[in-house]
N, C-alpha and C. Protein backbone atom coordinates (compact mmCIF):
# COMPACT_ATOMS: atom_id res chain seq x y z
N UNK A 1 161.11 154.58 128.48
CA UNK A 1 160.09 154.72 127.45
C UNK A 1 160.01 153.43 126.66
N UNK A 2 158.66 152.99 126.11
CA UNK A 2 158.70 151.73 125.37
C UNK A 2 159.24 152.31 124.10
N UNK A 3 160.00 150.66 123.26
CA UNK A 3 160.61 150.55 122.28
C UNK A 3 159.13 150.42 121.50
N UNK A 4 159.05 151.26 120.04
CA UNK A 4 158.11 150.47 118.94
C UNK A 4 158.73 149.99 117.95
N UNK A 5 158.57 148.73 117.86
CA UNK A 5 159.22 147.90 116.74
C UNK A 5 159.52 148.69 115.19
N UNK A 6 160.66 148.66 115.08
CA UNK A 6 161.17 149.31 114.03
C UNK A 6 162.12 148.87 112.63
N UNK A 7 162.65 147.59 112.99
CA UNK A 7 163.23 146.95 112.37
C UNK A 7 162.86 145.45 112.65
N UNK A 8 163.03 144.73 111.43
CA UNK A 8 162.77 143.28 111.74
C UNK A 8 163.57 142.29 110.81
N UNK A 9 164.06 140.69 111.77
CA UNK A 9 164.73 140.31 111.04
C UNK A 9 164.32 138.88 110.86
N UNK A 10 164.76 138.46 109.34
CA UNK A 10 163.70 137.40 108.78
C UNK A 10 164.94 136.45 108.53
N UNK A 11 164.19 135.15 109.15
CA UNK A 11 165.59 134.02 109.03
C UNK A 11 164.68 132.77 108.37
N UNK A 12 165.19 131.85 107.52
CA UNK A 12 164.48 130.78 106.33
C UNK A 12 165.54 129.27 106.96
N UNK A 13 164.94 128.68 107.16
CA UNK A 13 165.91 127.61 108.10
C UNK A 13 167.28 127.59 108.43
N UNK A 14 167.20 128.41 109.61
CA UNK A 14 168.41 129.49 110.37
C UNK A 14 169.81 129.66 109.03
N UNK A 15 169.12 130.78 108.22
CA UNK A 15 169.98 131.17 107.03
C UNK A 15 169.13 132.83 107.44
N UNK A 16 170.13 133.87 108.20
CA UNK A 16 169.09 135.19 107.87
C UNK A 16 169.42 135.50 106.48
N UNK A 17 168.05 136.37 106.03
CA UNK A 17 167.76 137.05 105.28
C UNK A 17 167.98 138.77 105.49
N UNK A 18 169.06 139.44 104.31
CA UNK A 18 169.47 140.53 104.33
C UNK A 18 168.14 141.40 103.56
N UNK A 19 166.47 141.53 104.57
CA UNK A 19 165.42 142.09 104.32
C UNK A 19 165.94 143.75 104.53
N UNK A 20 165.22 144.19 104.03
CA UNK A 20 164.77 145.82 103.52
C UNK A 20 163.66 145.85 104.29
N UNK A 21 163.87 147.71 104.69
CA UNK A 21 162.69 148.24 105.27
C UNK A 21 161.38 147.36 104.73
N UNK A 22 160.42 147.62 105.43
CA UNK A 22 159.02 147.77 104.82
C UNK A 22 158.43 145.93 105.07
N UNK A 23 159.36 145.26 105.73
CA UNK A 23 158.58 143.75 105.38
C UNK A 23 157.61 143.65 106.35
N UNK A 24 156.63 142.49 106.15
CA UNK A 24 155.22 142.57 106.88
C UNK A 24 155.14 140.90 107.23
N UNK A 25 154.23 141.30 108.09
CA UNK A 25 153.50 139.75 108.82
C UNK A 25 152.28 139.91 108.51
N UNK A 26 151.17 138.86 108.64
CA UNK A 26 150.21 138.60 108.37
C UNK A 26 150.08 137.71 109.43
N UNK A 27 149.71 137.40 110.35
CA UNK A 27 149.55 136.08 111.37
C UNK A 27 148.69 135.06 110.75
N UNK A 28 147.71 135.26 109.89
CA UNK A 28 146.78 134.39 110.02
C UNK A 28 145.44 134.15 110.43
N UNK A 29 144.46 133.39 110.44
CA UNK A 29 143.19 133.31 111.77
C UNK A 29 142.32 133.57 111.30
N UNK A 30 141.75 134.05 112.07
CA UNK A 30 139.77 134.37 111.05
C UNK A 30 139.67 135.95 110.31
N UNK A 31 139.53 135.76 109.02
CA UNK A 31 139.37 136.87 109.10
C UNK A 31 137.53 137.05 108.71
N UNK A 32 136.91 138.10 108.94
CA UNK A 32 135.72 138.71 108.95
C UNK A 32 134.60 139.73 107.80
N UNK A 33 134.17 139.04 107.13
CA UNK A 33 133.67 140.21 105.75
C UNK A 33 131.70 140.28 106.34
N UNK A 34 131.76 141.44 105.99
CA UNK A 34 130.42 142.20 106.37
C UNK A 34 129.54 141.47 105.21
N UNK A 35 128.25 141.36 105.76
CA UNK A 35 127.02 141.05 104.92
C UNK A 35 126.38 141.89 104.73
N UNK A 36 126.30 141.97 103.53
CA UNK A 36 125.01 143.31 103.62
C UNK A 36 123.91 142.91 102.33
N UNK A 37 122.89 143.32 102.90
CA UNK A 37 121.51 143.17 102.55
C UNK A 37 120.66 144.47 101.86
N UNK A 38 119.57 144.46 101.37
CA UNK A 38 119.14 146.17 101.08
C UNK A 38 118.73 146.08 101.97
N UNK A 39 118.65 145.53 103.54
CA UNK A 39 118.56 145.92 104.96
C UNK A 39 119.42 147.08 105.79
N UNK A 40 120.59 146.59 104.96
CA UNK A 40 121.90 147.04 105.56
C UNK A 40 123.05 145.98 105.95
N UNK A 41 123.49 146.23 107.01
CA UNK A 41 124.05 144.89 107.41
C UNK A 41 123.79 144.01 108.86
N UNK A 42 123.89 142.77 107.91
CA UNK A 42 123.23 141.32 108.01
C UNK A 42 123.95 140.87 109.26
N UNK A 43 125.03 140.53 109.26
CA UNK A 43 126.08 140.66 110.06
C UNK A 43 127.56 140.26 109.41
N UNK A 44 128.03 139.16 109.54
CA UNK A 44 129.50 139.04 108.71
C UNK A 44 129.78 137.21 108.62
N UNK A 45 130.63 137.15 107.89
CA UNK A 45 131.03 135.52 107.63
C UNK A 45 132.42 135.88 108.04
N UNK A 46 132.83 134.22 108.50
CA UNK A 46 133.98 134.32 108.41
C UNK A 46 135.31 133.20 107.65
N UNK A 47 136.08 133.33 107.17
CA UNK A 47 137.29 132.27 106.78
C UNK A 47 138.49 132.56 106.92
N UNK A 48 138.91 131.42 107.06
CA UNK A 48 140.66 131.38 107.55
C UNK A 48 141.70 131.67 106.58
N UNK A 49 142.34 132.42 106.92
CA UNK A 49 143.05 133.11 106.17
C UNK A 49 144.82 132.24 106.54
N UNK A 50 145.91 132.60 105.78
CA UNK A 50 147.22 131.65 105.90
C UNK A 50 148.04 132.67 106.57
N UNK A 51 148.80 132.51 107.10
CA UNK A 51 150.10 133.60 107.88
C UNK A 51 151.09 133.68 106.52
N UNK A 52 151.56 134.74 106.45
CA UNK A 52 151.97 135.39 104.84
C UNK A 52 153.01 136.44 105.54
N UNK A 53 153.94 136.38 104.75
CA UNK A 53 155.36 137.28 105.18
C UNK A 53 155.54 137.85 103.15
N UNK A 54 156.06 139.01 103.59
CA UNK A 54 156.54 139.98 102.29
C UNK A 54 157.46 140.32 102.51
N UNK A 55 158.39 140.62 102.01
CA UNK A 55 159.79 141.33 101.94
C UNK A 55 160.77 141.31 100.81
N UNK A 56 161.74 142.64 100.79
CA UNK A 56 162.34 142.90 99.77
C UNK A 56 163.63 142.54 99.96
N UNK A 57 164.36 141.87 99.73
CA UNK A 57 166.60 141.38 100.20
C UNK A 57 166.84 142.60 99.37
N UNK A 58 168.21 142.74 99.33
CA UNK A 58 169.23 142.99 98.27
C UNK A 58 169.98 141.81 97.87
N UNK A 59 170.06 142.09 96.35
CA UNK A 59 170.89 141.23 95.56
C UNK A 59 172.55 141.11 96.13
N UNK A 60 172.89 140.01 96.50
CA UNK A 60 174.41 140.12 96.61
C UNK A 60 175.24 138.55 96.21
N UNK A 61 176.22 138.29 95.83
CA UNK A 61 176.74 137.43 95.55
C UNK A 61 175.82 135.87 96.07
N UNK A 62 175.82 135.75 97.27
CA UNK A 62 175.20 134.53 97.75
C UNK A 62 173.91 134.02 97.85
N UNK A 63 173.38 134.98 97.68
CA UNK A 63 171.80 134.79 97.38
C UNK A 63 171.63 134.36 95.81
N UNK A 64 170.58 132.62 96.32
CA UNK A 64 170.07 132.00 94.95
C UNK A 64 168.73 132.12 94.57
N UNK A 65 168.80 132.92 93.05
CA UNK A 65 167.18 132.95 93.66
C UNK A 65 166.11 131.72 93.44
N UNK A 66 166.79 130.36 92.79
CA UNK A 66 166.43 129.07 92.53
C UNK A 66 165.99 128.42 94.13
N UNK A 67 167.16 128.71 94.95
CA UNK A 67 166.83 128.31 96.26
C UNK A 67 166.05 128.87 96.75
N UNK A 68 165.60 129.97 96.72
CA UNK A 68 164.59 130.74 97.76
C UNK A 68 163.27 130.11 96.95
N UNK A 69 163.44 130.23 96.44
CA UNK A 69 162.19 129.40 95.25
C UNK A 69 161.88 128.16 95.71
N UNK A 70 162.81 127.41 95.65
CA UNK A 70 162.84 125.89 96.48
C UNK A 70 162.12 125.85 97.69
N UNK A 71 162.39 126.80 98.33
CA UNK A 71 161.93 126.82 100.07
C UNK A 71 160.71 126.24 100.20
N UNK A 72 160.69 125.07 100.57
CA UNK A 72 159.03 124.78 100.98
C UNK A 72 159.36 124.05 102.53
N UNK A 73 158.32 123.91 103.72
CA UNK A 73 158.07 122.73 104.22
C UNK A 73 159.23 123.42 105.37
N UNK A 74 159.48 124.64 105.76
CA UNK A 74 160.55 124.64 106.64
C UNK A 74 160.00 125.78 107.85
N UNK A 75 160.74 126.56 108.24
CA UNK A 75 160.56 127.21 108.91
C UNK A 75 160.77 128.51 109.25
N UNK A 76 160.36 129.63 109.29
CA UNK A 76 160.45 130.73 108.85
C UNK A 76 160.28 131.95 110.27
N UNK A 77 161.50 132.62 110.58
CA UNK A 77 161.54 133.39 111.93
C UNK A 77 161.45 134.89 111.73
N UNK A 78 160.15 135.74 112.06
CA UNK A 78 160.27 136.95 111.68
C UNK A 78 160.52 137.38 113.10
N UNK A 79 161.49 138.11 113.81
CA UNK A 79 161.95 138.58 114.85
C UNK A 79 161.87 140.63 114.49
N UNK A 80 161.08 140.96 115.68
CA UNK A 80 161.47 142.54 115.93
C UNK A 80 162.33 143.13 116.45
N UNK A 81 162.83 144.20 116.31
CA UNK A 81 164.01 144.74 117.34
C UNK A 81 163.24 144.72 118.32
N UNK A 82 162.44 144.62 119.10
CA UNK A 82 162.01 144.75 120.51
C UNK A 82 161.64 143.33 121.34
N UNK A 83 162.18 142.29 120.35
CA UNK A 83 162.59 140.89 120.85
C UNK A 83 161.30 140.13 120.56
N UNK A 84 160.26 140.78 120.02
CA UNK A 84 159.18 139.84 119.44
C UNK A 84 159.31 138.99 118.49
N UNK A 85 159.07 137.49 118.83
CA UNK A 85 158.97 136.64 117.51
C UNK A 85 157.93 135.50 117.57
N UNK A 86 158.20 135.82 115.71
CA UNK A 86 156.65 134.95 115.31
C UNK A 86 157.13 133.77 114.63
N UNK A 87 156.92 132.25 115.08
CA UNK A 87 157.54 131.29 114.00
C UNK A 87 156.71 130.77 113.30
N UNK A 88 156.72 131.06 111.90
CA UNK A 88 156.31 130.22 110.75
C UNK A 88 156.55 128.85 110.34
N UNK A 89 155.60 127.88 110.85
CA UNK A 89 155.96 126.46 110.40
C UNK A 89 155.28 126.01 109.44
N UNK A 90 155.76 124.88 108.98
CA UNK A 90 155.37 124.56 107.56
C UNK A 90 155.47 125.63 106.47
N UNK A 91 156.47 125.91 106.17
CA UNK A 91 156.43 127.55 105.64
C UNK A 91 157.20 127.34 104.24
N UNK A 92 156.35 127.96 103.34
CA UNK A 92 157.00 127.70 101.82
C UNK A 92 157.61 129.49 100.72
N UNK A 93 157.83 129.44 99.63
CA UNK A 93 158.11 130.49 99.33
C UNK A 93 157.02 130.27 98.39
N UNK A 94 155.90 131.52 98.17
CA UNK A 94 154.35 131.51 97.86
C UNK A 94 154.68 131.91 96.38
N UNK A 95 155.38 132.49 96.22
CA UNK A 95 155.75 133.19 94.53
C UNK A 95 157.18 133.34 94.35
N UNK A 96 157.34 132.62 92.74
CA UNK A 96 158.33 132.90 92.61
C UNK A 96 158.94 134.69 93.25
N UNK A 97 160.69 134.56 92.91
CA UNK A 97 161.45 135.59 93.57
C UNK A 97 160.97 136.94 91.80
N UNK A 98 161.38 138.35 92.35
CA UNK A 98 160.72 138.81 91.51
C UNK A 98 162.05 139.68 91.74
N UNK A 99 163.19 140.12 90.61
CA UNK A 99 164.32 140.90 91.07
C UNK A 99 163.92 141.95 89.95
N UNK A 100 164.11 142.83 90.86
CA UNK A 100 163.98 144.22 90.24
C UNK A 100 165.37 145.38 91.02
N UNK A 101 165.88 146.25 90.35
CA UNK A 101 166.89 146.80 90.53
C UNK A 101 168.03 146.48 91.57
N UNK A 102 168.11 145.52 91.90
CA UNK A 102 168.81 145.12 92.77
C UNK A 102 168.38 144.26 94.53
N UNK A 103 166.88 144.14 93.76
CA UNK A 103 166.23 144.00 95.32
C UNK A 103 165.64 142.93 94.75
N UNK A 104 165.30 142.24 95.73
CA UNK A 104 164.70 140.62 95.13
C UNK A 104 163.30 140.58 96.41
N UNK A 105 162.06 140.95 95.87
CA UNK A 105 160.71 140.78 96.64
C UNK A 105 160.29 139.05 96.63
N UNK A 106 159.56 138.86 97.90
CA UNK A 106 159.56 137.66 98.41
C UNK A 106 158.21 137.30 99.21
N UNK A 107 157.46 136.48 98.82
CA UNK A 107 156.11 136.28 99.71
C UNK A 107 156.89 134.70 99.97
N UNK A 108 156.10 134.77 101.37
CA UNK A 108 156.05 133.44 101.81
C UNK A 108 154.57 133.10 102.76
N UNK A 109 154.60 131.66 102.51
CA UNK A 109 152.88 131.22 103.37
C UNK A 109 153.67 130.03 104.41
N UNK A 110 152.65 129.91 104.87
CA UNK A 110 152.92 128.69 106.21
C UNK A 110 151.61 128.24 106.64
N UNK A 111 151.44 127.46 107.49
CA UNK A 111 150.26 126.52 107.72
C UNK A 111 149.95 127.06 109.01
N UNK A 112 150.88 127.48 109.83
CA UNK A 112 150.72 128.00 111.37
C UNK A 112 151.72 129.50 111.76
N UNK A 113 150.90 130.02 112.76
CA UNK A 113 151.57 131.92 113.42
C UNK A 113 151.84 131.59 114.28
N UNK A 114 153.17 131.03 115.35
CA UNK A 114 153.14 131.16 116.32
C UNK A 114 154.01 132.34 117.10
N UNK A 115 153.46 132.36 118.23
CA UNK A 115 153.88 134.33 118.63
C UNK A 115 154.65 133.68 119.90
N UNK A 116 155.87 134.17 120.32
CA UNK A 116 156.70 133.97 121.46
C UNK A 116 158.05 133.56 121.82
């Protein structure tokens, strides 16, 4: 039976990251918005959108959150349990770190999605 990706693991210039359920990819690429007219619709435009990663760590001794902050200009590995991976190059940390009860949420952007 096929595996569906269920877990995923996020590494910041081969340093993994101890991510929490729930983190996401964004690849990137064109994205598409509808036109509409009092015709109806016109058809759609399009613009390029950035490859964007979210995720929540847990707080633990070794994690800085000055450094994750720092992160710009590197490289960023979101891997699935079913052996899929996407590398983020040129890849920065998009917002500061945001710690809330023990979990530290995390956006990151990059310039390129590559899948393989």
């Amino acid at each position: 039976m096929t595996q569906v990706a269920g877990k995923v693991f996020i590494t910041i210039n081969g340093q993994r990251l101890r991510s929490k359920e729930g983190a996401s990819l964004e690849t990137g690429g064109v994205e598409r918005e509808a036109v509409i007219s009092d015709s109806g619709v016109d058809g759609f435009m399009e613009k390029e959108t950035a490859p964007k990663v979210d995720c929540k760590i847990s707080l633990t001794n070794e994690i800085k959150l000055k450094d994750l902050q720092a992160f710009k200009d590197g490289t960023l590995i979101f891997e699935t349990d079913t052996g899929r991976i996407y590398t983020l190059t040129s890849a920065w940390c998009a917002k500061p770190p945001k710690l809330e009860k023990g979990e530290v949420s995390l956006e990151f952007g990059a310039t390129e999605c590559l899948e393989g």
